[in-house]
Protein backbone atom coordinates (compact mmCIF):
# COMPACT_ATOMS: atom_id res chain seq x y z
CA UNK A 1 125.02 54.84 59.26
CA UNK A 2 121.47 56.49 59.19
CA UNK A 3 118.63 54.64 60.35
CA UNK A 4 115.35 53.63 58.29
CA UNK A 5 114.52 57.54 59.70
CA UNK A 6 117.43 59.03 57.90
CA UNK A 7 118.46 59.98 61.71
CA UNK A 8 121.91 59.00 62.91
CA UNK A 9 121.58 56.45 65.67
CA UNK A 10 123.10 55.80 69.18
CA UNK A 11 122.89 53.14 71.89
CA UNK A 12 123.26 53.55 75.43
CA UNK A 13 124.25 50.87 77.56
CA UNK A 14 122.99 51.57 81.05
CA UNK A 15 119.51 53.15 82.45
CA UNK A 16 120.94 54.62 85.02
CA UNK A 17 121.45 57.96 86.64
CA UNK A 18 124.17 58.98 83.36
CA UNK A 19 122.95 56.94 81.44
CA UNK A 20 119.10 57.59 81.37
CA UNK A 21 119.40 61.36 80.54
CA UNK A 22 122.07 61.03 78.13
CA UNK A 23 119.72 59.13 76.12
CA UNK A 24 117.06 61.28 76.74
CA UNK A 25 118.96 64.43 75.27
CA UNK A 26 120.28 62.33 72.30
CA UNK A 27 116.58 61.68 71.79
CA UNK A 28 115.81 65.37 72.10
CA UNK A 29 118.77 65.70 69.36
CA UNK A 30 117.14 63.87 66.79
CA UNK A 31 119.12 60.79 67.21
CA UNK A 32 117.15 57.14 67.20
CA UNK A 33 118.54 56.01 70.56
CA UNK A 34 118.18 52.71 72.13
CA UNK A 35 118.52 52.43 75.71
CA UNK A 36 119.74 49.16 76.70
CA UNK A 37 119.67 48.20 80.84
CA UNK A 38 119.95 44.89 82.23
CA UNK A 39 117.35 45.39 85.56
CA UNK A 40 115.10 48.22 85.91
CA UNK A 41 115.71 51.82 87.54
CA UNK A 42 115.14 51.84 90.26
CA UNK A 43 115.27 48.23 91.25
CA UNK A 44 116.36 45.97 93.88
CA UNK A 45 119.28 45.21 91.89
CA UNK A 46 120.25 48.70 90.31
CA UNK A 47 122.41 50.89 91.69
CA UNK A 48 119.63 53.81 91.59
CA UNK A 49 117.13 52.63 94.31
CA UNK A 50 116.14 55.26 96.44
CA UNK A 51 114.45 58.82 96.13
CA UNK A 52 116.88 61.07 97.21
CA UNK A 53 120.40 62.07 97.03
CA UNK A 54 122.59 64.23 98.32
CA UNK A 55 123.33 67.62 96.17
CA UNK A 56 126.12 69.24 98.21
CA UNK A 57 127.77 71.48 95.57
CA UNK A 58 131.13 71.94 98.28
CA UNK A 59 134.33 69.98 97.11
CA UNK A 60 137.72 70.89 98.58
CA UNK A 61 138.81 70.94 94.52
CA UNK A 62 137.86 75.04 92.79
CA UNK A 63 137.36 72.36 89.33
CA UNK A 64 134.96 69.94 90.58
CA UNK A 65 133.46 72.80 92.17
CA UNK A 66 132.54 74.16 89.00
CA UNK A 67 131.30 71.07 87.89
CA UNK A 68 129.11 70.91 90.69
CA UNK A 69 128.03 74.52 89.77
CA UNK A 70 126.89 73.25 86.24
CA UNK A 71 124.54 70.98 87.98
CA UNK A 72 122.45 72.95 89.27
CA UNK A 73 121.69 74.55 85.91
CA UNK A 74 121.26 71.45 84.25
CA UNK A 75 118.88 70.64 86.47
CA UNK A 76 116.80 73.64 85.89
CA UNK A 77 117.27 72.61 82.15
CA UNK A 78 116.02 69.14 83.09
CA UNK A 79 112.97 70.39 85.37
CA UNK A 80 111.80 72.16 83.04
CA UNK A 81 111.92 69.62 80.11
CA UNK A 82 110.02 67.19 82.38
CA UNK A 83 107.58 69.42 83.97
CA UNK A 84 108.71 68.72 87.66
CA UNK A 85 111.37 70.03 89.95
CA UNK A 86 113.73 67.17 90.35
CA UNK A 87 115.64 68.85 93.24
CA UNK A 88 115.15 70.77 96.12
CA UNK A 89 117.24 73.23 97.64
CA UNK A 90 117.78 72.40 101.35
CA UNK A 91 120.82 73.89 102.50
CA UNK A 92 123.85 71.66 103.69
CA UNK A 93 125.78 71.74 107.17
CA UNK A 94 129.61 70.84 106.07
CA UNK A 95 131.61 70.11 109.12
CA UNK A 96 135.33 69.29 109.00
CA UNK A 97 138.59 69.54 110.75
CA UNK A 98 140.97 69.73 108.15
CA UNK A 99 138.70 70.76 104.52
CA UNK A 100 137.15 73.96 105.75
CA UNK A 101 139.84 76.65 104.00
CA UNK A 102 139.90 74.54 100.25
CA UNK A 103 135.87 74.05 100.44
CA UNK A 104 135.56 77.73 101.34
CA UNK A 105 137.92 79.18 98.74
CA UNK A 106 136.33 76.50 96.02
CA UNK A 107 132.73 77.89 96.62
CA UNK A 108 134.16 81.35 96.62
CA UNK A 109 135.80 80.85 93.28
CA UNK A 110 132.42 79.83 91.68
CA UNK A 111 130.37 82.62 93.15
CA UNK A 112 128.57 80.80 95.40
CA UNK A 113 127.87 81.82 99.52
CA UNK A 114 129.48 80.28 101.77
CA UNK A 115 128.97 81.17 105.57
CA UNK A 116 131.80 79.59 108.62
CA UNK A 117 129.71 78.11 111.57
CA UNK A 118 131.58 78.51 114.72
CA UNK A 119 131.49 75.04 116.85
CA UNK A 120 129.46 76.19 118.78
CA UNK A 121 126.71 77.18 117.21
CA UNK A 122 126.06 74.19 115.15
CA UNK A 123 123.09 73.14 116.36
CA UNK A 124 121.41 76.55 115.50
CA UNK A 125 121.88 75.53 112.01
CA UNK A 126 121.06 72.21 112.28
CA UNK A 127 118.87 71.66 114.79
CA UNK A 128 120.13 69.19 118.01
CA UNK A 129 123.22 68.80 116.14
CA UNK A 130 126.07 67.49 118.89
CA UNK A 131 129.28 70.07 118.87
CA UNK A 132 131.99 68.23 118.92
CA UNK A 133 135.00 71.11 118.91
CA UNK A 134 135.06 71.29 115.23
CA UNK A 135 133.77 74.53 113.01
CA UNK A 136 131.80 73.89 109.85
CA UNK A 137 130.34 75.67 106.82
CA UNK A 138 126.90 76.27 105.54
CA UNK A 139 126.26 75.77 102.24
CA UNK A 140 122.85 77.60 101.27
CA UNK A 141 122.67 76.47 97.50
CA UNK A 142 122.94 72.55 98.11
CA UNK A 143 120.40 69.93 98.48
CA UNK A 144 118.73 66.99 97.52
CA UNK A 145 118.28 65.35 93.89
CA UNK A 146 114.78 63.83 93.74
CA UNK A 147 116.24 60.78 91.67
CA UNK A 148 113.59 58.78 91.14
CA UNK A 149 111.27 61.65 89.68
CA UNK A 150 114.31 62.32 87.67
CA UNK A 151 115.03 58.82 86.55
CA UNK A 152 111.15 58.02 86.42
CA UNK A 153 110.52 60.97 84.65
CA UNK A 154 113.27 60.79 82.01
CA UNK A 155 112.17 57.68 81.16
CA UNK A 156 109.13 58.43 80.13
CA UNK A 157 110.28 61.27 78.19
CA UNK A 158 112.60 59.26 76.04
CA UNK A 159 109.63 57.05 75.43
CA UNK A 160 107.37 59.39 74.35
CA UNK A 161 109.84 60.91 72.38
CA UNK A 162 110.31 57.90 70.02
CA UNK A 163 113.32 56.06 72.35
CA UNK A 164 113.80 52.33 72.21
CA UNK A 165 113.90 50.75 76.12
CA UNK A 166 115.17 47.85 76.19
CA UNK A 167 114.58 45.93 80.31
CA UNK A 168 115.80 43.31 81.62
CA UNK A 169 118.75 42.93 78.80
CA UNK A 170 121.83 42.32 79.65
CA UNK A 171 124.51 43.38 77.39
CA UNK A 172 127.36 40.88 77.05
CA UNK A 173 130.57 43.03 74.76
CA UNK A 174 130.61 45.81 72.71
CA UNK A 175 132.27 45.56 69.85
CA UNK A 176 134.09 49.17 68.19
CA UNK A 177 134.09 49.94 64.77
CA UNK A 178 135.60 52.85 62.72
CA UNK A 179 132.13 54.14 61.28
CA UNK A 180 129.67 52.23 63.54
CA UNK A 181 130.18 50.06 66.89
CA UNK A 182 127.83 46.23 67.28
CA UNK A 183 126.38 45.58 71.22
CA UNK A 184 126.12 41.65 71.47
CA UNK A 185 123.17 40.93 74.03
CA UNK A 186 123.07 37.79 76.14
CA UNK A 187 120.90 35.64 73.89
CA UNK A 188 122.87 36.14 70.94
CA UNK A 189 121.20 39.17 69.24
CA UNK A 190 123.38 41.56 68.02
CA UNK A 191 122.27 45.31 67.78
CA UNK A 192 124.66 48.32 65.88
CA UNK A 193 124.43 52.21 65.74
CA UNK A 194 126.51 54.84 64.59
CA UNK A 195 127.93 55.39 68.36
CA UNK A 196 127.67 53.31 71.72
CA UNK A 197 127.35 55.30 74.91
CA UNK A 198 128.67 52.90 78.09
CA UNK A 199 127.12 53.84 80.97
CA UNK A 200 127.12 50.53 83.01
CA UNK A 201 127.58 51.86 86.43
CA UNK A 202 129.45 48.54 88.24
CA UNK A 203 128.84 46.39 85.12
CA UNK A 204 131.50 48.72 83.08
CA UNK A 205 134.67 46.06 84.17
CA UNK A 206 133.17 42.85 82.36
CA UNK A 207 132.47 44.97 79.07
CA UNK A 208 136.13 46.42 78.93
CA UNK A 209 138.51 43.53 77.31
CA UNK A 210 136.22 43.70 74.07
CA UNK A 211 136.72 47.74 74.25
CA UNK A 212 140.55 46.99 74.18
CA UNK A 213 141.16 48.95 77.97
CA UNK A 214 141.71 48.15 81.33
CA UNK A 215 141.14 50.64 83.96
CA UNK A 216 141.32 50.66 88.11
CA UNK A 217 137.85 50.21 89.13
CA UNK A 218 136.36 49.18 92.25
CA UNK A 219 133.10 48.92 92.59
CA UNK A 220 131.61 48.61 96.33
CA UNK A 221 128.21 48.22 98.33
CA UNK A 222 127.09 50.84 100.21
CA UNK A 223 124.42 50.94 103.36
CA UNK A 224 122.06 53.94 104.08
CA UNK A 225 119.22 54.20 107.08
CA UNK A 226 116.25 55.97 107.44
CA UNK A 227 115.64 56.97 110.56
CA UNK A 228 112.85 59.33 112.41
CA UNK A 229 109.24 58.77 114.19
CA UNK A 230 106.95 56.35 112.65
CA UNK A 231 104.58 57.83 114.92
CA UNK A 232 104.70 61.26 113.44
CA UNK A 233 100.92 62.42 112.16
CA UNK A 234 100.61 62.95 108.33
CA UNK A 235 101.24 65.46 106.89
CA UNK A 236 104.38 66.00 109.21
CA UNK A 237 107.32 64.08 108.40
CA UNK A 238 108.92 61.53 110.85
CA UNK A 239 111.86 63.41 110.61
CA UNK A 240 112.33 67.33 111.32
CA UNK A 241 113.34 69.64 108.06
CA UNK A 242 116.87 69.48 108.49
CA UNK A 243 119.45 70.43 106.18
CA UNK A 244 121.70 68.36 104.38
CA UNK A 245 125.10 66.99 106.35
CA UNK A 246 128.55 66.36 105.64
CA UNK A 247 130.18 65.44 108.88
CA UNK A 248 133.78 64.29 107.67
CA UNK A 249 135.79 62.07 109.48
CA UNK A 250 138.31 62.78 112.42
CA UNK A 251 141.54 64.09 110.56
CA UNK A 252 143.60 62.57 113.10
CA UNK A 253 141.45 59.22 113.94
CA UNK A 254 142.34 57.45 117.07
CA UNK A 255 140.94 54.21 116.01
CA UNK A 256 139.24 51.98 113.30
CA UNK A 257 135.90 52.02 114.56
CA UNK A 258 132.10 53.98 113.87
CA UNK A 259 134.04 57.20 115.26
CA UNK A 260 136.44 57.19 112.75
CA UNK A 261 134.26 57.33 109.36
CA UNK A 262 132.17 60.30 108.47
CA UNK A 263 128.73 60.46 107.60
CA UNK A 264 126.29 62.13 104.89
CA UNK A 265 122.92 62.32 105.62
CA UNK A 266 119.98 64.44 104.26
CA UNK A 267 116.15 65.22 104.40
CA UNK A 268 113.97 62.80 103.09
CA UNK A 269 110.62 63.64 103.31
CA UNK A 270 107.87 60.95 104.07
CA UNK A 271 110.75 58.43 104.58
CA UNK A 272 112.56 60.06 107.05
CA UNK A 273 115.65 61.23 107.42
CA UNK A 274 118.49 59.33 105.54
CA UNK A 275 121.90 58.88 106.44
CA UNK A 276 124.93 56.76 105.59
CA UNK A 277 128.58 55.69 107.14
CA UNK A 278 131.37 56.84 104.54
CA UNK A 279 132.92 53.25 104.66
CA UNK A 280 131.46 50.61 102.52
CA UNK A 281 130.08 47.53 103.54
CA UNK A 282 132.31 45.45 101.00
CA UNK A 283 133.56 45.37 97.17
CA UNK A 284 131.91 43.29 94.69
CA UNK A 285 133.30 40.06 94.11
CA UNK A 286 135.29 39.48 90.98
CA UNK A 287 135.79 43.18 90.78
CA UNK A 288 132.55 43.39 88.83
CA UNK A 289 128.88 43.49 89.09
CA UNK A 290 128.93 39.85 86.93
CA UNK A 291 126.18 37.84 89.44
CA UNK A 292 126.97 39.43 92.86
CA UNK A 293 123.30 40.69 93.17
CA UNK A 294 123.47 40.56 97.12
CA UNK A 295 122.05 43.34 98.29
CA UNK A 296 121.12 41.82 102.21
CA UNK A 297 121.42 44.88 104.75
CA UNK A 298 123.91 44.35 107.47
CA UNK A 299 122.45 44.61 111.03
CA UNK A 300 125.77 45.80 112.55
CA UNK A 301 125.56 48.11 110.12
CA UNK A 302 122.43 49.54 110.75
CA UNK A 303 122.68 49.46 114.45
CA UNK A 304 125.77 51.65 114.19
CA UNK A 305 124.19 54.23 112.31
CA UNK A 306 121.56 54.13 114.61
CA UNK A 307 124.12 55.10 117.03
CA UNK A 308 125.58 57.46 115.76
CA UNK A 309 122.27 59.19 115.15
CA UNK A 310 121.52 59.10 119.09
CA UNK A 311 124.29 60.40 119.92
CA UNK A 312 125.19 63.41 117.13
CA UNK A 313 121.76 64.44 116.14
CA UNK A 314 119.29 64.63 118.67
CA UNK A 315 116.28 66.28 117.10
CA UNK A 316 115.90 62.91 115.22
CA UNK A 317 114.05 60.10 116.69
CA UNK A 318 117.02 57.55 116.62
CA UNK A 319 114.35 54.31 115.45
CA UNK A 320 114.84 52.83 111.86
CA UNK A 321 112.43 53.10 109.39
CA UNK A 322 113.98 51.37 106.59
CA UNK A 323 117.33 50.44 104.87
CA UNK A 324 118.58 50.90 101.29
CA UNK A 325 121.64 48.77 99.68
CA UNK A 326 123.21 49.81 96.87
CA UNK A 327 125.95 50.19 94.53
CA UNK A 328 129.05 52.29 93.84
CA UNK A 329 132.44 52.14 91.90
CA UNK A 330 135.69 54.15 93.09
CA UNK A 331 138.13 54.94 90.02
CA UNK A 332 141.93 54.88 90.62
CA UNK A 333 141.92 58.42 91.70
CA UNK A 334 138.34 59.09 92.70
CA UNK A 335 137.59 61.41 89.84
CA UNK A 336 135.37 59.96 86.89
CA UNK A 337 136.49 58.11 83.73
CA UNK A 338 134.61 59.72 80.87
CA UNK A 339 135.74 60.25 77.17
CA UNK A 340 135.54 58.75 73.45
CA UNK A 341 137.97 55.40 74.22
CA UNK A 342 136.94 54.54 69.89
CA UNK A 343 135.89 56.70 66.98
CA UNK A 344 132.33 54.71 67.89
CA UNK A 345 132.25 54.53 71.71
CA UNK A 346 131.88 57.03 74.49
CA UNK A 347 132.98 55.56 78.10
CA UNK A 348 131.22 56.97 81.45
CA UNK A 349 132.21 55.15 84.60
CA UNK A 350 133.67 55.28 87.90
CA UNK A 351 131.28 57.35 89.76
CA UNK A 352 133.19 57.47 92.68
CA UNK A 353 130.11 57.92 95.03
CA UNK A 354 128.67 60.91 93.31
CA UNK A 355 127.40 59.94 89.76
CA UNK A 356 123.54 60.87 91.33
CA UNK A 357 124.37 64.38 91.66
CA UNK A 358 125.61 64.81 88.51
CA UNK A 359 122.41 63.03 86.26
CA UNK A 360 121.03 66.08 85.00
CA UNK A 361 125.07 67.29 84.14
CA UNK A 362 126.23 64.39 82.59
CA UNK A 363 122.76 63.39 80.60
CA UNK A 364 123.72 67.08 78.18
CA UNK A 365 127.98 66.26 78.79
CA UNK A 366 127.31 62.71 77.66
CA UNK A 367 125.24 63.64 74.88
CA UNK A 368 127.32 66.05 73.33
CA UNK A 369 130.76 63.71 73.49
CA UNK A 370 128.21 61.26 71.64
CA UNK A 371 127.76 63.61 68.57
CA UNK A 372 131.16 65.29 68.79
CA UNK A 373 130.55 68.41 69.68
CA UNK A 374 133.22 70.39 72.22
CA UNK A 375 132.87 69.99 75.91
CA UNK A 376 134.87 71.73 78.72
CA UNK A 377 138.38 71.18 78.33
CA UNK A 378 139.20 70.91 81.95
CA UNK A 379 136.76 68.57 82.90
CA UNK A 380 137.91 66.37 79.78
CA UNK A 381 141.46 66.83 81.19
CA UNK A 382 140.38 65.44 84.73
CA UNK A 383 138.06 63.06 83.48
CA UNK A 384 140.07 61.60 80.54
CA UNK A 385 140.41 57.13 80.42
CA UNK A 386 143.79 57.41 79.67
CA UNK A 387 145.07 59.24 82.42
CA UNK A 388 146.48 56.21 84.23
CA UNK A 389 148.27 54.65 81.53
CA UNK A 390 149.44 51.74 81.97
CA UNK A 391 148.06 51.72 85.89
CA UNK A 392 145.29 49.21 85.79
CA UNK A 393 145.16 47.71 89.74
CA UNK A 394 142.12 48.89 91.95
CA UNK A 395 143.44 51.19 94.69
CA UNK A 396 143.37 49.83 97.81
CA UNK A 397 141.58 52.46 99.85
CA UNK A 398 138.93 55.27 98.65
CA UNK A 399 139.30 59.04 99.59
CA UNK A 400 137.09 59.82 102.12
CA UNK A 401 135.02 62.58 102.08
CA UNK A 402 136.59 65.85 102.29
CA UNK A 403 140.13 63.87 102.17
CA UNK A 404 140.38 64.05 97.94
């Protein structure tokens, strides 16, 4: 159905970090797009808070490799669209047990340099780094993704573009159509386009029964710290210019404990350094964003971060600066749900911890599932909703990183 503009039209449910960009480059298309999310970006409340995330481009998988690959040239795509780098290239310390080989070969089969770090000699490439008998890989192309220049930035772009933002609005069912597909909002208005992008992050659950699916989704809360000197003397950082970090977990673990999780961590800038525990603090109740808006940092938490800062990586004042709580959702295999689920609806959802590093990807991906054009065949295999047929319970327990 065209619009009053003669343009086809789309809405996007979700102003996330898929969301957002997808509606940007339907906007760029020549679609009328309205962009429908129910807090802000960015906010308390979101799952986007935060400035930085970790770009690693090393997977143990030669596929998601790739797709990691495309990133970074969507990103260039996207910089240059919004007139600001929106990541930075920091280099990234991957240490492991039990991953090295598959991450190795993957970045080998995309072209990309990969260099082994004996145990030893960690902390020359990141600095005060504790050995702990384990080799690990350095990673030159990965970094961070400056995601809230990226989501700010987008979203001003889409604006300026002619985009419809629509804050504070939450969408209640979506409801599919041969030729066109109807969003109902909360207070009863009811808004139609041509195709409906979901994008809802850990809000996706509540809007499947009207979609006619039901897919294994957990969606978690997750805990990161900033840590460094709050002493440090502008312009120097509290935190030293570190590379990113993967430190996976133990592949035989001896216990349940802070020892037995790995951690991710990366350079933050004026904020410090940030790192997070790869366990999460809890799932969301119900199974579902719904009204679990919670987002209370846990001190036991925090202090064992802390910790484990003091005691791994020593060049780093161990004193926190500041916590972040956000949100996350696992899929029933850890790889993302993505694919036309109605001749009017696109799904995206089940980021699986790593839907930030894929923004710039997914907003042109997204986009071009939206008007129908071909996409990598591959990724749509991987990706595709009904891969677990009839298998709709949450899995019980995550893949770790460097354990998928």
């Amino acid at each position: 159905m065209a619009t009053a503009t003669g343009r086809r039209s789309a809405i996007v449910v979700g102003a996330g970090a898929w969301g957002l960009p997808a509606a940007l480059d339907l906007q760029d298309r020549g679609w009328d797009v309205t962009l429908i999310e129910r807090f802000e970006p960015g906010g308390p409340s979101a799952s986007n808070g935060g400035s930085t995330r970790l770009w690693r481009l090393a997977d143990t998988q030669p596929w998601r490799a790739r797709s990691l690959r495309g990133t970074l040239d969507a990103m260039d795509r996207l910089s240059e669209r919004l007139g600001e780098p929106v990541y930075r290239r920091t280099g990234l310390l991957w240490r492991d047990d039990a991953s090295l080989p598959a991450v190795a070969e993957s970045l080998v089969a995309i072209g990309e340099p990969v260099e082994r770090i004996a145990a030893d000699r960690v902390a020359e490439v990141f600095a005060g780094l504790r050995p702990d008998g384990r080799d690990a890989l350095y990673v030159e192309q990965a970094g961070v993704v400056h995601i809230d220049r990226l989501l700010g930035r987008s979203l001003t772009a889409f604006i300026a573009a002619g985009g419809v933002y629509l804050s504070q609005t939450r969408v209640t069912a979506i409801e599919p159509g041969a030729a066109s597909a109807t969003v109902r909002l909360a207070g009863g208005e009811r808004r139609t386009a041509d195709q409906v992008l979901v994008a809802a992050g850990p809000g996706t659950a509540e809007l499947l029964p009207g979609l006619g699916i039901a897919l294994p989704l957990t969606p978690y809360i997750e805990q990161v710290v900033y840590v460094g000197d709050p002493g440090a003397v502008p312009p120097a950082a509290p935190a030293p210019d570190l590379p990113g970090l993967v430190d996976c977990p133990p592949a035989v673990p001896t216990e349940q404990g802070p020892d037995s999780a790995g951690v991710y961590a990366m350079p933050n800038g004026p904020l410090g350094y940030k790192i997070g525990l790869d366990r999460p603090l809890r799932s969301l109740a119900g199974g579902t964003l719904g009204d679990d808006l919670d987002r209370s940092p846990v001190a036991t938490r925090t202090e064992t971060i802390r910790a484990r800062v003091a005691r791994d990586l020593t060049s780093i004042v161990p004193q926190v600066l500041g916590t972040q709580v956000c949100t996350w959702t696992d899929s029933g295999d850890g790889d993302f749900i993505i694919g036309r689920i109605h001749p009017s609806v696109v799904l995206a959802c089940g980021d699986s911890g790593e839907g930030f590093k894929y923004a710039a990807f997914m907003g042109e991906y997204l986009a071009a599932l939206v008007v129908g054009e071909p996409t990598d065949a591959e990724f749509d295999q991987h990706w595709d909703p009904a891969r677990f047929g009839t298998e709709t319970a949450p899995r019980r327990h995550y893949s770790p990183i460097g354990r998928h």
